[in-house]
C-alpha atoms as a PDB file:
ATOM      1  CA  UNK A   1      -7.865  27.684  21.956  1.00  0.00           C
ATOM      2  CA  UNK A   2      -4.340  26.582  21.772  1.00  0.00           C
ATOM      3  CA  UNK A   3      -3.326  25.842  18.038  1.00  0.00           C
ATOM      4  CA  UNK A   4      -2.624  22.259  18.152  1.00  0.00           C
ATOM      5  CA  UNK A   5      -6.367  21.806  19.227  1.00  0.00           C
ATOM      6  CA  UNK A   6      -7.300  23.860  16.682  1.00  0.00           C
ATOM      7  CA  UNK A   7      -5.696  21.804  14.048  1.00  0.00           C
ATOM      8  CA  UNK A   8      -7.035  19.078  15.181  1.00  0.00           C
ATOM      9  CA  UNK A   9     -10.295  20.036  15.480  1.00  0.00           C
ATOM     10  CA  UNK A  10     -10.312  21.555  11.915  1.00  0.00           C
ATOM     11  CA  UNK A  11      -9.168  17.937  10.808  1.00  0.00           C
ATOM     12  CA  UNK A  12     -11.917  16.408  12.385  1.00  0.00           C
ATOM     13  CA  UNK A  13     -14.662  18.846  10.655  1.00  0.00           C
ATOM     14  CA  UNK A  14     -12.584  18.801   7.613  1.00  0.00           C
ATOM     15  CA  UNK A  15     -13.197  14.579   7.280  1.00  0.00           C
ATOM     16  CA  UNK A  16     -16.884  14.657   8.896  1.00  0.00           C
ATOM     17  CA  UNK A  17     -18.525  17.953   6.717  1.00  0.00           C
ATOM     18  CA  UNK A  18     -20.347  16.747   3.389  1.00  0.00           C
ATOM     19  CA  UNK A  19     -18.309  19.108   1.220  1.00  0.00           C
ATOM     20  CA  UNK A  20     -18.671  19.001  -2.826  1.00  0.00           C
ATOM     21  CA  UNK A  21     -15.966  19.225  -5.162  1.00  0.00           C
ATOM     22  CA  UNK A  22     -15.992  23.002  -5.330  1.00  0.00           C
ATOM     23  CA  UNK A  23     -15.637  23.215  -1.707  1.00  0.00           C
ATOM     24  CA  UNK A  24     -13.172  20.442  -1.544  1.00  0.00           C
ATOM     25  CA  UNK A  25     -10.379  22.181  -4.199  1.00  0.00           C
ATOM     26  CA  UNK A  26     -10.789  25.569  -2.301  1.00  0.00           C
ATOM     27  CA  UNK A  27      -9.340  23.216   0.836  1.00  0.00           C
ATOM     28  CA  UNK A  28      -6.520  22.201  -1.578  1.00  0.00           C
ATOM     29  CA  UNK A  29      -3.066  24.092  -0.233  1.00  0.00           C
ATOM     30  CA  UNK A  30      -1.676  25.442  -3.425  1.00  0.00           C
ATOM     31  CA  UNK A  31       1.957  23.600  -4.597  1.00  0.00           C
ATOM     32  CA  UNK A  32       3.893  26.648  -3.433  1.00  0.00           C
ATOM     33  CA  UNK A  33       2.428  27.260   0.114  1.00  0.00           C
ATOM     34  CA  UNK A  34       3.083  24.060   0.413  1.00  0.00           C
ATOM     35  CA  UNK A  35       5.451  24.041   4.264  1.00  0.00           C
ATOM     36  CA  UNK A  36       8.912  22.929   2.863  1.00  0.00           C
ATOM     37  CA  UNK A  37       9.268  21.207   6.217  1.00  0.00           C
ATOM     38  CA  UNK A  38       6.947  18.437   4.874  1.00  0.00           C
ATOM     39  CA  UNK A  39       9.986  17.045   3.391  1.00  0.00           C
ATOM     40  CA  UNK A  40      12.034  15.059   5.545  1.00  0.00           C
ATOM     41  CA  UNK A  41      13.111  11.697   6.909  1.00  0.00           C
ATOM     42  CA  UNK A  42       9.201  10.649   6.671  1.00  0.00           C
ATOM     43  CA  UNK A  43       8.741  11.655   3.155  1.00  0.00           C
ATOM     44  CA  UNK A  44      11.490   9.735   0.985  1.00  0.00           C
ATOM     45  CA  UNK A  45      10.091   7.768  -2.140  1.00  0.00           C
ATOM     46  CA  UNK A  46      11.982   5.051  -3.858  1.00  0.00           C
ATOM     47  CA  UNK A  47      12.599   5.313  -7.775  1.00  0.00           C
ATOM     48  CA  UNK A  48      11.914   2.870 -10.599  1.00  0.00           C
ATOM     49  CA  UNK A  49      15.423   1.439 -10.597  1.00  0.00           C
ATOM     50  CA  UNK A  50      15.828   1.023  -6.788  1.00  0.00           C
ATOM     51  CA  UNK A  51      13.034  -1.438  -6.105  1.00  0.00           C
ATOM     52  CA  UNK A  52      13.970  -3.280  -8.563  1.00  0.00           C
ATOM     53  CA  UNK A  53      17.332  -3.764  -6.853  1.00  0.00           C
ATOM     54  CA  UNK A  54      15.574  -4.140  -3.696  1.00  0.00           C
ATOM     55  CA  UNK A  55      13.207  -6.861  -5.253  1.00  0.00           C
ATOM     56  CA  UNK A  56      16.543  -8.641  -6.500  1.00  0.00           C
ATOM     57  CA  UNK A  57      18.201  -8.715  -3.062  1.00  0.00           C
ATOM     58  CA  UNK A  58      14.868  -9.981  -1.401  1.00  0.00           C
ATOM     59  CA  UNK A  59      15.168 -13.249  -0.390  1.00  0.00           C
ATOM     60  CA  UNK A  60      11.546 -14.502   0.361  1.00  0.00           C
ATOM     61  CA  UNK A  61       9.307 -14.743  -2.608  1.00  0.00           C
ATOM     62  CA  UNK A  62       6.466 -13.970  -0.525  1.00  0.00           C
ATOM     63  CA  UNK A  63       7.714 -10.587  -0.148  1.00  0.00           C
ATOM     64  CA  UNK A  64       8.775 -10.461  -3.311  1.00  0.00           C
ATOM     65  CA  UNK A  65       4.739 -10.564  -4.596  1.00  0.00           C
ATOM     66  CA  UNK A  66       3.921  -8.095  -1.602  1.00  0.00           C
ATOM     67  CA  UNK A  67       6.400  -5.807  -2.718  1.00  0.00           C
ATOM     68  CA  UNK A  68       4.690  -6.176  -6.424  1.00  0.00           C
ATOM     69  CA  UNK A  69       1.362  -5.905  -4.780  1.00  0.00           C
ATOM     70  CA  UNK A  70       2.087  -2.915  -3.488  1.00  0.00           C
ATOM     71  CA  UNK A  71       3.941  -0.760  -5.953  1.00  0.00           C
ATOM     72  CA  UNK A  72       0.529  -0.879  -7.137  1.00  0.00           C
ATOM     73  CA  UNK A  73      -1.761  -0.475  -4.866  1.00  0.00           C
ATOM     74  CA  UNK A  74      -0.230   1.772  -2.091  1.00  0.00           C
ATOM     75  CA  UNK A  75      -1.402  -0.407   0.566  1.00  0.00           C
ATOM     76  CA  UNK A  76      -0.105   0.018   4.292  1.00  0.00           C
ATOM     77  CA  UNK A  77       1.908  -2.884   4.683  1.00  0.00           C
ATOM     78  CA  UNK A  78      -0.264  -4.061   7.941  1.00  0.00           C
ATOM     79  CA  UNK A  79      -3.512  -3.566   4.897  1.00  0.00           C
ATOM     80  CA  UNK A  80      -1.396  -5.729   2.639  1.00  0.00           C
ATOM     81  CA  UNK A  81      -0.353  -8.993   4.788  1.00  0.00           C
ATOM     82  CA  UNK A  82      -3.941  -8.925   6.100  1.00  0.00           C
ATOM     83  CA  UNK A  83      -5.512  -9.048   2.727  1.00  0.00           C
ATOM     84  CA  UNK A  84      -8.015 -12.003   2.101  1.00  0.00           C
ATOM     85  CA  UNK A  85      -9.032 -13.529  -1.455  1.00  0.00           C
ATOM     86  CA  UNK A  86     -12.380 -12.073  -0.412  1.00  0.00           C
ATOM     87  CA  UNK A  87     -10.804  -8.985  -0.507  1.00  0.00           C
ATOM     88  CA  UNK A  88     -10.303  -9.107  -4.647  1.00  0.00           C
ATOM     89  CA  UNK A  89     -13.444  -8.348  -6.354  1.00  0.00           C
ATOM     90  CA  UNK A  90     -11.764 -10.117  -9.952  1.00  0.00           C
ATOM     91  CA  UNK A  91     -14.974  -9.110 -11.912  1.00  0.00           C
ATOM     92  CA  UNK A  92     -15.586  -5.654 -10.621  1.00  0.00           C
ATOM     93  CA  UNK A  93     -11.572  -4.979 -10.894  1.00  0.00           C
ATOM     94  CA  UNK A  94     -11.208  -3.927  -7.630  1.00  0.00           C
ATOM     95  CA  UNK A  95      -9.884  -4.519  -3.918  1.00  0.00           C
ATOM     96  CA  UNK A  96     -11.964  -4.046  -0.880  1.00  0.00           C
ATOM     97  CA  UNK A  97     -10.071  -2.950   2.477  1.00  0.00           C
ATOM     98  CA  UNK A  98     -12.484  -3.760   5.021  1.00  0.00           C
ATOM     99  CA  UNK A  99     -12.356  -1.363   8.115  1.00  0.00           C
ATOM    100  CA  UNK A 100     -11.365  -4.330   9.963  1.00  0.00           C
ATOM    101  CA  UNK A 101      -7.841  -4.424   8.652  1.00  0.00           C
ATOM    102  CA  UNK A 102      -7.199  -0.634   7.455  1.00  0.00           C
ATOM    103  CA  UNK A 103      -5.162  -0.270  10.858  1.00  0.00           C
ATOM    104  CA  UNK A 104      -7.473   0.051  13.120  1.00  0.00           C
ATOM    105  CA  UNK A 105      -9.627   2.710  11.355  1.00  0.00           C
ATOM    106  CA  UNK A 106     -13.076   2.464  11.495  1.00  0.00           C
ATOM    107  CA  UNK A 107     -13.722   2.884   7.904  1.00  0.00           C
ATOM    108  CA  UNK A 108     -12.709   0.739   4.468  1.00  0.00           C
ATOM    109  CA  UNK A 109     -12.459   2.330   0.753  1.00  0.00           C
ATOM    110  CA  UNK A 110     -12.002   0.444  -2.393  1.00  0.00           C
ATOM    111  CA  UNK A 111      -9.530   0.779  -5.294  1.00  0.00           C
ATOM    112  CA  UNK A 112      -8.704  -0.098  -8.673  1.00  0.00           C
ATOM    113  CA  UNK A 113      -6.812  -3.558  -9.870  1.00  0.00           C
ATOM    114  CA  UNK A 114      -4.353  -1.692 -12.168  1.00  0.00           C
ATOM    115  CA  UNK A 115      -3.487  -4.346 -15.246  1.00  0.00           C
ATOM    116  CA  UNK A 116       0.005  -4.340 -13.993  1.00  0.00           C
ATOM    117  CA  UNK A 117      -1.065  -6.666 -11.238  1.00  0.00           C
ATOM    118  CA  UNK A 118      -3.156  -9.247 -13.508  1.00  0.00           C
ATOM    119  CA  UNK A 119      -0.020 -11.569 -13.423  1.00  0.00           C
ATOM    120  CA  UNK A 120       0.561 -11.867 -10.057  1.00  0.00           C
ATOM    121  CA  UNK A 121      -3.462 -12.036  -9.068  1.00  0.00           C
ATOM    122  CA  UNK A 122      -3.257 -14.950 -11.814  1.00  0.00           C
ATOM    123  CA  UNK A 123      -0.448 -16.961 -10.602  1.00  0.00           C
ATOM    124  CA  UNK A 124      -1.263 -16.625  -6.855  1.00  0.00           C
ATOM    125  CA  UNK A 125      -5.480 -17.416  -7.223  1.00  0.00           C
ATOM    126  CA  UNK A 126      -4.489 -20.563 -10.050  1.00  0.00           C
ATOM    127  CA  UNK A 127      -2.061 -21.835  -6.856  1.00  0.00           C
ATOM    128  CA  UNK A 128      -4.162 -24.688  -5.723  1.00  0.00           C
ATOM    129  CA  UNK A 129      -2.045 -25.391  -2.958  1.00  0.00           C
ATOM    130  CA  UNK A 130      -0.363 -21.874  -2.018  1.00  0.00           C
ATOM    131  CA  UNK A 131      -0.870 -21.770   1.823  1.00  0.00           C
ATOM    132  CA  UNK A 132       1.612 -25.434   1.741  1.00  0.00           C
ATOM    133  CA  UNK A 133       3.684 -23.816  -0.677  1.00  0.00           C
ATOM    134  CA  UNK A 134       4.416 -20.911   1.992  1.00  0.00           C
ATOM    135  CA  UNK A 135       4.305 -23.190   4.625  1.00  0.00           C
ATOM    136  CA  UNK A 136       7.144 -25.454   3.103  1.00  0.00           C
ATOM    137  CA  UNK A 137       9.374 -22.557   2.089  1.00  0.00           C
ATOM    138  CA  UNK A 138       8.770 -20.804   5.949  1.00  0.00           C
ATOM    139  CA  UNK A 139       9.610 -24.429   7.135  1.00  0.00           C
ATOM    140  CA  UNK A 140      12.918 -24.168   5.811  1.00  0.00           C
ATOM    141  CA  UNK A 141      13.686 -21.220   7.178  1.00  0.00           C
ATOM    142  CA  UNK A 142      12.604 -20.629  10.432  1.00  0.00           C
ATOM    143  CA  UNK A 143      13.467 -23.628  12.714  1.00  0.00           C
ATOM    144  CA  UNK A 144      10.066 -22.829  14.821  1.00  0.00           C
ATOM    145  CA  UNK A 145       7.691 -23.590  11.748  1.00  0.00           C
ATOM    146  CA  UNK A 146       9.980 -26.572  10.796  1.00  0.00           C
ATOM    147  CA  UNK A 147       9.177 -28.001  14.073  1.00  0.00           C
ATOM    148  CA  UNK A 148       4.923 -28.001  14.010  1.00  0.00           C
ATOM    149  CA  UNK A 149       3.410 -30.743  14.603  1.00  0.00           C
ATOM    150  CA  UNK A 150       0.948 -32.291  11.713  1.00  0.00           C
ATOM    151  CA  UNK A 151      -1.929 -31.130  14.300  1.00  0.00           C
ATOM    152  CA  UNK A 152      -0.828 -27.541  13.896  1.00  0.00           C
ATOM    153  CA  UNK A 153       0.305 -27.605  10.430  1.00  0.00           C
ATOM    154  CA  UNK A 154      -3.157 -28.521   9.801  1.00  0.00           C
ATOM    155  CA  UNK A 155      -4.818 -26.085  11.477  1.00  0.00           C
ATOM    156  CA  UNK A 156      -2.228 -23.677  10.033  1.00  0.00           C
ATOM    157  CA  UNK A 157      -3.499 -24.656   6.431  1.00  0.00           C
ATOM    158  CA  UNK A 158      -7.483 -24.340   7.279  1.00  0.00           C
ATOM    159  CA  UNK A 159      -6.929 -20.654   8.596  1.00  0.00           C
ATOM    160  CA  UNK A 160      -4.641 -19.845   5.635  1.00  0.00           C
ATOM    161  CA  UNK A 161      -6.744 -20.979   2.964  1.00  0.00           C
ATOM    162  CA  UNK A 162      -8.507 -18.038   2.985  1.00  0.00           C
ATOM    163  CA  UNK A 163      -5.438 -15.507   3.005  1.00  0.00           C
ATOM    164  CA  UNK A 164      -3.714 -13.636   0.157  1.00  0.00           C
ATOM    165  CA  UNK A 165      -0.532 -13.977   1.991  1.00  0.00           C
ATOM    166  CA  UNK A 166      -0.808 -17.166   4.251  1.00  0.00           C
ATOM    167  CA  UNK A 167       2.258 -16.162   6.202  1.00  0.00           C
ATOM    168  CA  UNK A 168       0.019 -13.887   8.353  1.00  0.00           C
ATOM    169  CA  UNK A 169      -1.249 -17.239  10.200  1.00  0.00           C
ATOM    170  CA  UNK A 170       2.352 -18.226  10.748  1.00  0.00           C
ATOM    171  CA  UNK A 171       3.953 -15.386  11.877  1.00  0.00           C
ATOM    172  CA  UNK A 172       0.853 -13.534  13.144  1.00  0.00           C
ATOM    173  CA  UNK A 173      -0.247 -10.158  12.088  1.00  0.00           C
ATOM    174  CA  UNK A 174       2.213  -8.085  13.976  1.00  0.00           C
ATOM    175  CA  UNK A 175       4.902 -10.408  13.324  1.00  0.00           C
ATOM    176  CA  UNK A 176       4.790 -10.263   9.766  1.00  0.00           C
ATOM    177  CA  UNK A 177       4.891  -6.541   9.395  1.00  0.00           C
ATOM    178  CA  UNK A 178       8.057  -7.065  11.400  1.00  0.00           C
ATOM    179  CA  UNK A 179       9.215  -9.204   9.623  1.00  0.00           C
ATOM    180  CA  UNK A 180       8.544  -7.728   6.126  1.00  0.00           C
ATOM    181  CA  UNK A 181      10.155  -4.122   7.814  1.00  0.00           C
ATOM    182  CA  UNK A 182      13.313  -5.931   8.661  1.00  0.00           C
ATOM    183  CA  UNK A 183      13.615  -7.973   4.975  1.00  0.00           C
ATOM    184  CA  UNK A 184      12.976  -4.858   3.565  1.00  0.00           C
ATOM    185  CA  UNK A 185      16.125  -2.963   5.173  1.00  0.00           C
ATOM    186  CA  UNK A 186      18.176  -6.062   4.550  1.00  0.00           C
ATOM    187  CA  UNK A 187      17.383  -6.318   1.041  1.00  0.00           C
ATOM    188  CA  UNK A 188      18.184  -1.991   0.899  1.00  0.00           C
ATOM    189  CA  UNK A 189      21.418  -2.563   2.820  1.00  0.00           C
ATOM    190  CA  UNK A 190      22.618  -5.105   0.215  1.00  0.00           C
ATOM    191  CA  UNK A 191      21.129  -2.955  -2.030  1.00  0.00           C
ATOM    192  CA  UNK A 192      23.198  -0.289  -1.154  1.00  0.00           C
ATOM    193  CA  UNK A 193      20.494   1.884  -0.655  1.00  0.00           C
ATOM    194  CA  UNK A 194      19.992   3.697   2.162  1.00  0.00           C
ATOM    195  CA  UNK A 195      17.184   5.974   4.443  1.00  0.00           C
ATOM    196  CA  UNK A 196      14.464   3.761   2.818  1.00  0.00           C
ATOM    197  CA  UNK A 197      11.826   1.570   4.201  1.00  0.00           C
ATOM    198  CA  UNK A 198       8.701  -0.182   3.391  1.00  0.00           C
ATOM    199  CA  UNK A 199       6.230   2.541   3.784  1.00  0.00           C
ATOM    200  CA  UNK A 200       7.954   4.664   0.980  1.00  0.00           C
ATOM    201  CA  UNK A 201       6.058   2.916  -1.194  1.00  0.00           C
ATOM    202  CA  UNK A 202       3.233   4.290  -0.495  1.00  0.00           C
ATOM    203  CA  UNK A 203       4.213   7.568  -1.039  1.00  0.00           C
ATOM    204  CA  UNK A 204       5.639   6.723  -3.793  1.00  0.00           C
ATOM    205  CA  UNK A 205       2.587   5.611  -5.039  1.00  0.00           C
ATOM    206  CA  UNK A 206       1.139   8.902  -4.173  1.00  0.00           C
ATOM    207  CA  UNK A 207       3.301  10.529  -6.677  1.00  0.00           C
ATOM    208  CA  UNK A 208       3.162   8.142  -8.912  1.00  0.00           C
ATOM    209  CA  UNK A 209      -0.758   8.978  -9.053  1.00  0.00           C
ATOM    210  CA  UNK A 210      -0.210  12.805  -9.171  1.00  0.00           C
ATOM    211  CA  UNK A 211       2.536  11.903 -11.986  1.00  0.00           C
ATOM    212  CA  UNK A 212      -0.366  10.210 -14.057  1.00  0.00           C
ATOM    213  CA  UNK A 213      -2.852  13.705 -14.105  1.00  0.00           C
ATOM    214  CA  UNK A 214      -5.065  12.587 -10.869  1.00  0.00           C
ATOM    215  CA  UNK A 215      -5.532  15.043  -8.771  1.00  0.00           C
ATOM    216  CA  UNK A 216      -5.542  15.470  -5.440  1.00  0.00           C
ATOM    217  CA  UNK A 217      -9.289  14.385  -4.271  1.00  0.00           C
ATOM    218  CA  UNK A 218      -8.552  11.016  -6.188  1.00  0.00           C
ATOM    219  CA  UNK A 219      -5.244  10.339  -4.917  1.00  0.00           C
ATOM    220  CA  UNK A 220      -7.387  10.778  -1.202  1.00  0.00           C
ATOM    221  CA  UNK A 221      -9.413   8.482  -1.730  1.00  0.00           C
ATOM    222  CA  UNK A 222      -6.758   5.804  -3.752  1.00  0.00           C
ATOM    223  CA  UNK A 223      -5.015   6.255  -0.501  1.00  0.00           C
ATOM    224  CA  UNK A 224      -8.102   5.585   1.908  1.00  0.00           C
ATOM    225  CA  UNK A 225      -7.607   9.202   3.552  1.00  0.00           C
ATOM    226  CA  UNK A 226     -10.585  10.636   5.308  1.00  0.00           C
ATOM    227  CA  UNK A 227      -8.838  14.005   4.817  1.00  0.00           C
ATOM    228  CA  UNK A 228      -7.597  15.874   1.689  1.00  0.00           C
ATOM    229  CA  UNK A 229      -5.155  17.799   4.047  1.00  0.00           C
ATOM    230  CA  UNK A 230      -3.813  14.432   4.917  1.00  0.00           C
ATOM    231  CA  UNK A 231      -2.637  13.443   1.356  1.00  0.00           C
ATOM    232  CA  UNK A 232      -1.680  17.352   0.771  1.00  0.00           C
ATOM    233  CA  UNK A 233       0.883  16.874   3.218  1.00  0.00           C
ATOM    234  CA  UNK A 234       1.581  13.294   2.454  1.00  0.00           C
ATOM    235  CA  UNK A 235       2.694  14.158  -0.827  1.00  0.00           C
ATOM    236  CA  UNK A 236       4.299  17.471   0.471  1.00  0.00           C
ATOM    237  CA  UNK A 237       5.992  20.429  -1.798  1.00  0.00           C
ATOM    238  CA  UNK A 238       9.394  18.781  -2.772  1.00  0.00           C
ATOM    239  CA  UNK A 239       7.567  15.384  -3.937  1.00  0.00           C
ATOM    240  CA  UNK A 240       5.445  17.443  -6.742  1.00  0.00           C
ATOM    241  CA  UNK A 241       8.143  19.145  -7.694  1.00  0.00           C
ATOM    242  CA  UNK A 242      10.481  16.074  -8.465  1.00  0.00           C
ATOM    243  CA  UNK A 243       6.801  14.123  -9.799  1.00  0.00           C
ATOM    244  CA  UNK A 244       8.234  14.102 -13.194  1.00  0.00           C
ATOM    245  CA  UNK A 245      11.105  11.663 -12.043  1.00  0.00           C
ATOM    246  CA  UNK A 246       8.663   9.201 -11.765  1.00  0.00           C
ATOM    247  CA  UNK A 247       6.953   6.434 -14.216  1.00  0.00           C
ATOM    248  CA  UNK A 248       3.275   7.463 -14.144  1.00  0.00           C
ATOM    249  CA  UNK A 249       0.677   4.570 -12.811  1.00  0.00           C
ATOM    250  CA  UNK A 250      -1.738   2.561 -14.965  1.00  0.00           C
ATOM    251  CA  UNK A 251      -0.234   2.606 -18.176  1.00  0.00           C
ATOM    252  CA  UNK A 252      -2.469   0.600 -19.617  1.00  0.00           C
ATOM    253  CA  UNK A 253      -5.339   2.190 -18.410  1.00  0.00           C
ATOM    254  CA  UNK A 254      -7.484   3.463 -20.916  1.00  0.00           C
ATOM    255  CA  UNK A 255      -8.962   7.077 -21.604  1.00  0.00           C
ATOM    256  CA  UNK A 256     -12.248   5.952 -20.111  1.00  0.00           C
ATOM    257  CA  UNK A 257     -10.841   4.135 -16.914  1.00  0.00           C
ATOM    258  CA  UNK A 258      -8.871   7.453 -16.342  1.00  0.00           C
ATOM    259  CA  UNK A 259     -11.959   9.638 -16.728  1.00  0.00           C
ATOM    260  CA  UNK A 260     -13.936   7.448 -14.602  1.00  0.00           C
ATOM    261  CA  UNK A 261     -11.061   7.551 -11.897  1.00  0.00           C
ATOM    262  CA  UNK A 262     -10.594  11.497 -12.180  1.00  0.00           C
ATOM    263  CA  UNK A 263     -14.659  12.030 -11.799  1.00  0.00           C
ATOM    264  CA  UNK A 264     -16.278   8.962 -10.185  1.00  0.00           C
ATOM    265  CA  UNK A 265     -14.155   8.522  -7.312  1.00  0.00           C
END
């Protein structure tokens, strides 16, 4: 059997086979057998002090909360834009990802609402009128929105309702992750900042989670990866090794909410 075959069929038993924890951590690729070629163009994570330049050379507020939204969540930006308020479980302090929107995947996985997003969750759920608010600020800007007619604006505004981020009605799903991509390099470039883009953050999340004493199995499933060698190699050699550059998540958690993370998940 040629290799490649053989990875990937050790993948797929890897993600299907009802392993415990024991079994999982002997799956676990040590830090230093780690392949250093994990590290490259792929792998780049963006520090405390960049996205906050980034955030203040963004010139959509939308984008601006997305951005927020996930520094703290780690969210695929396609997950993200297609987030309902359904998707926020407020009382349970989590967020549901639905298979439907997890890119195409045929499973979903829950995570935590970290305390650092209780403002934003606030300000955008009080919004009684936030899918007009994005409409009037996309209206503005783009010379196609400016131009619906009140037929379409109102259909716009009864599929929005419904939608963390209304502009996914607007622009349509694959037109906002464009979209977001291409602010995103814009706001680096006057930034200054190059060889980033919007799925660093992610991986940056990923160490951010290793930074704050999870380990690996929890970071899997914070991540929604079916397979531990997935995050192992999402997270790669060089990123542990420069972990301690990097603010920890969930400061605010407390002692219990971090047990119940490390051993519940």
């Amino acid at each position: 059997m040629k290799s490649s075959s053989f990875n990937t069929l050790h993948r797929i038993l890897n993600s299907i086979l009802n392993y415990n924890s024991d079994e999982y951590v002997s799956q676990i690729v040590s830090v230093e057998k780690l392949p250093e070629k994990d590290f490259g163009r792929r792998y780049q994570i963006i520090s405390d002090d960049e996205i906050i330049c980034i955030r203040e050379n963004l010139s959509d507020p939308e984008l601006v909360d997305a951005i927020d939204v996930d520094w703290f969540t780690g969210f695929r930006i396609g997950t993200l834009l297609r987030l309902g308020k359904s998707c926020f479980q407020i009382k349970k302090r989590e967020i549901m990802i639905p298979a439907s929107i997890n890119k195409g995947k045929v499973y979903g996985y829950n995570i935590p609402i970290f305390h650092e997003l209780d403002p934003i969750l606030a300000r955008r759920f009080k919004s009684s009128d936030l899918a007009n608010e994005v409409f009037e600020f996309y209206a503005n800007t783009h010379r196609n929105i400016a131009k619906f007619s009140d037929e379409m604006k109102k259909e716009y505004l009864n599929q929005a309702k419904n939608c963390f981020f209304p502009g996914v009605v607007l622009f349509g799903a694959e037109g906002y992750i464009k979209y977001a991509e291409e602010k995103f390099r814009s706001a680096c470039d006057a930034a200054k900042i190059s060889d980033r883009r919007i799925h660093d953050i992610r991986r940056t999340f990923a160490v951010r989670l290793l930074n704050s004493g999870l380990d690996y199995l929890v970071i899997k499933k914070l991540l929604g990866h079916r397979s531990i060698i997935t995050t192992e190699r999402y997270i790669g050699k060089q990123l542990v090794e420069i972990k301690e550059l990097f603010k920890p998540i969930g400061n605010e958690f407390s002692k219990d909410e971090l047990y119940k993370l490390q051993y519940e998940c």
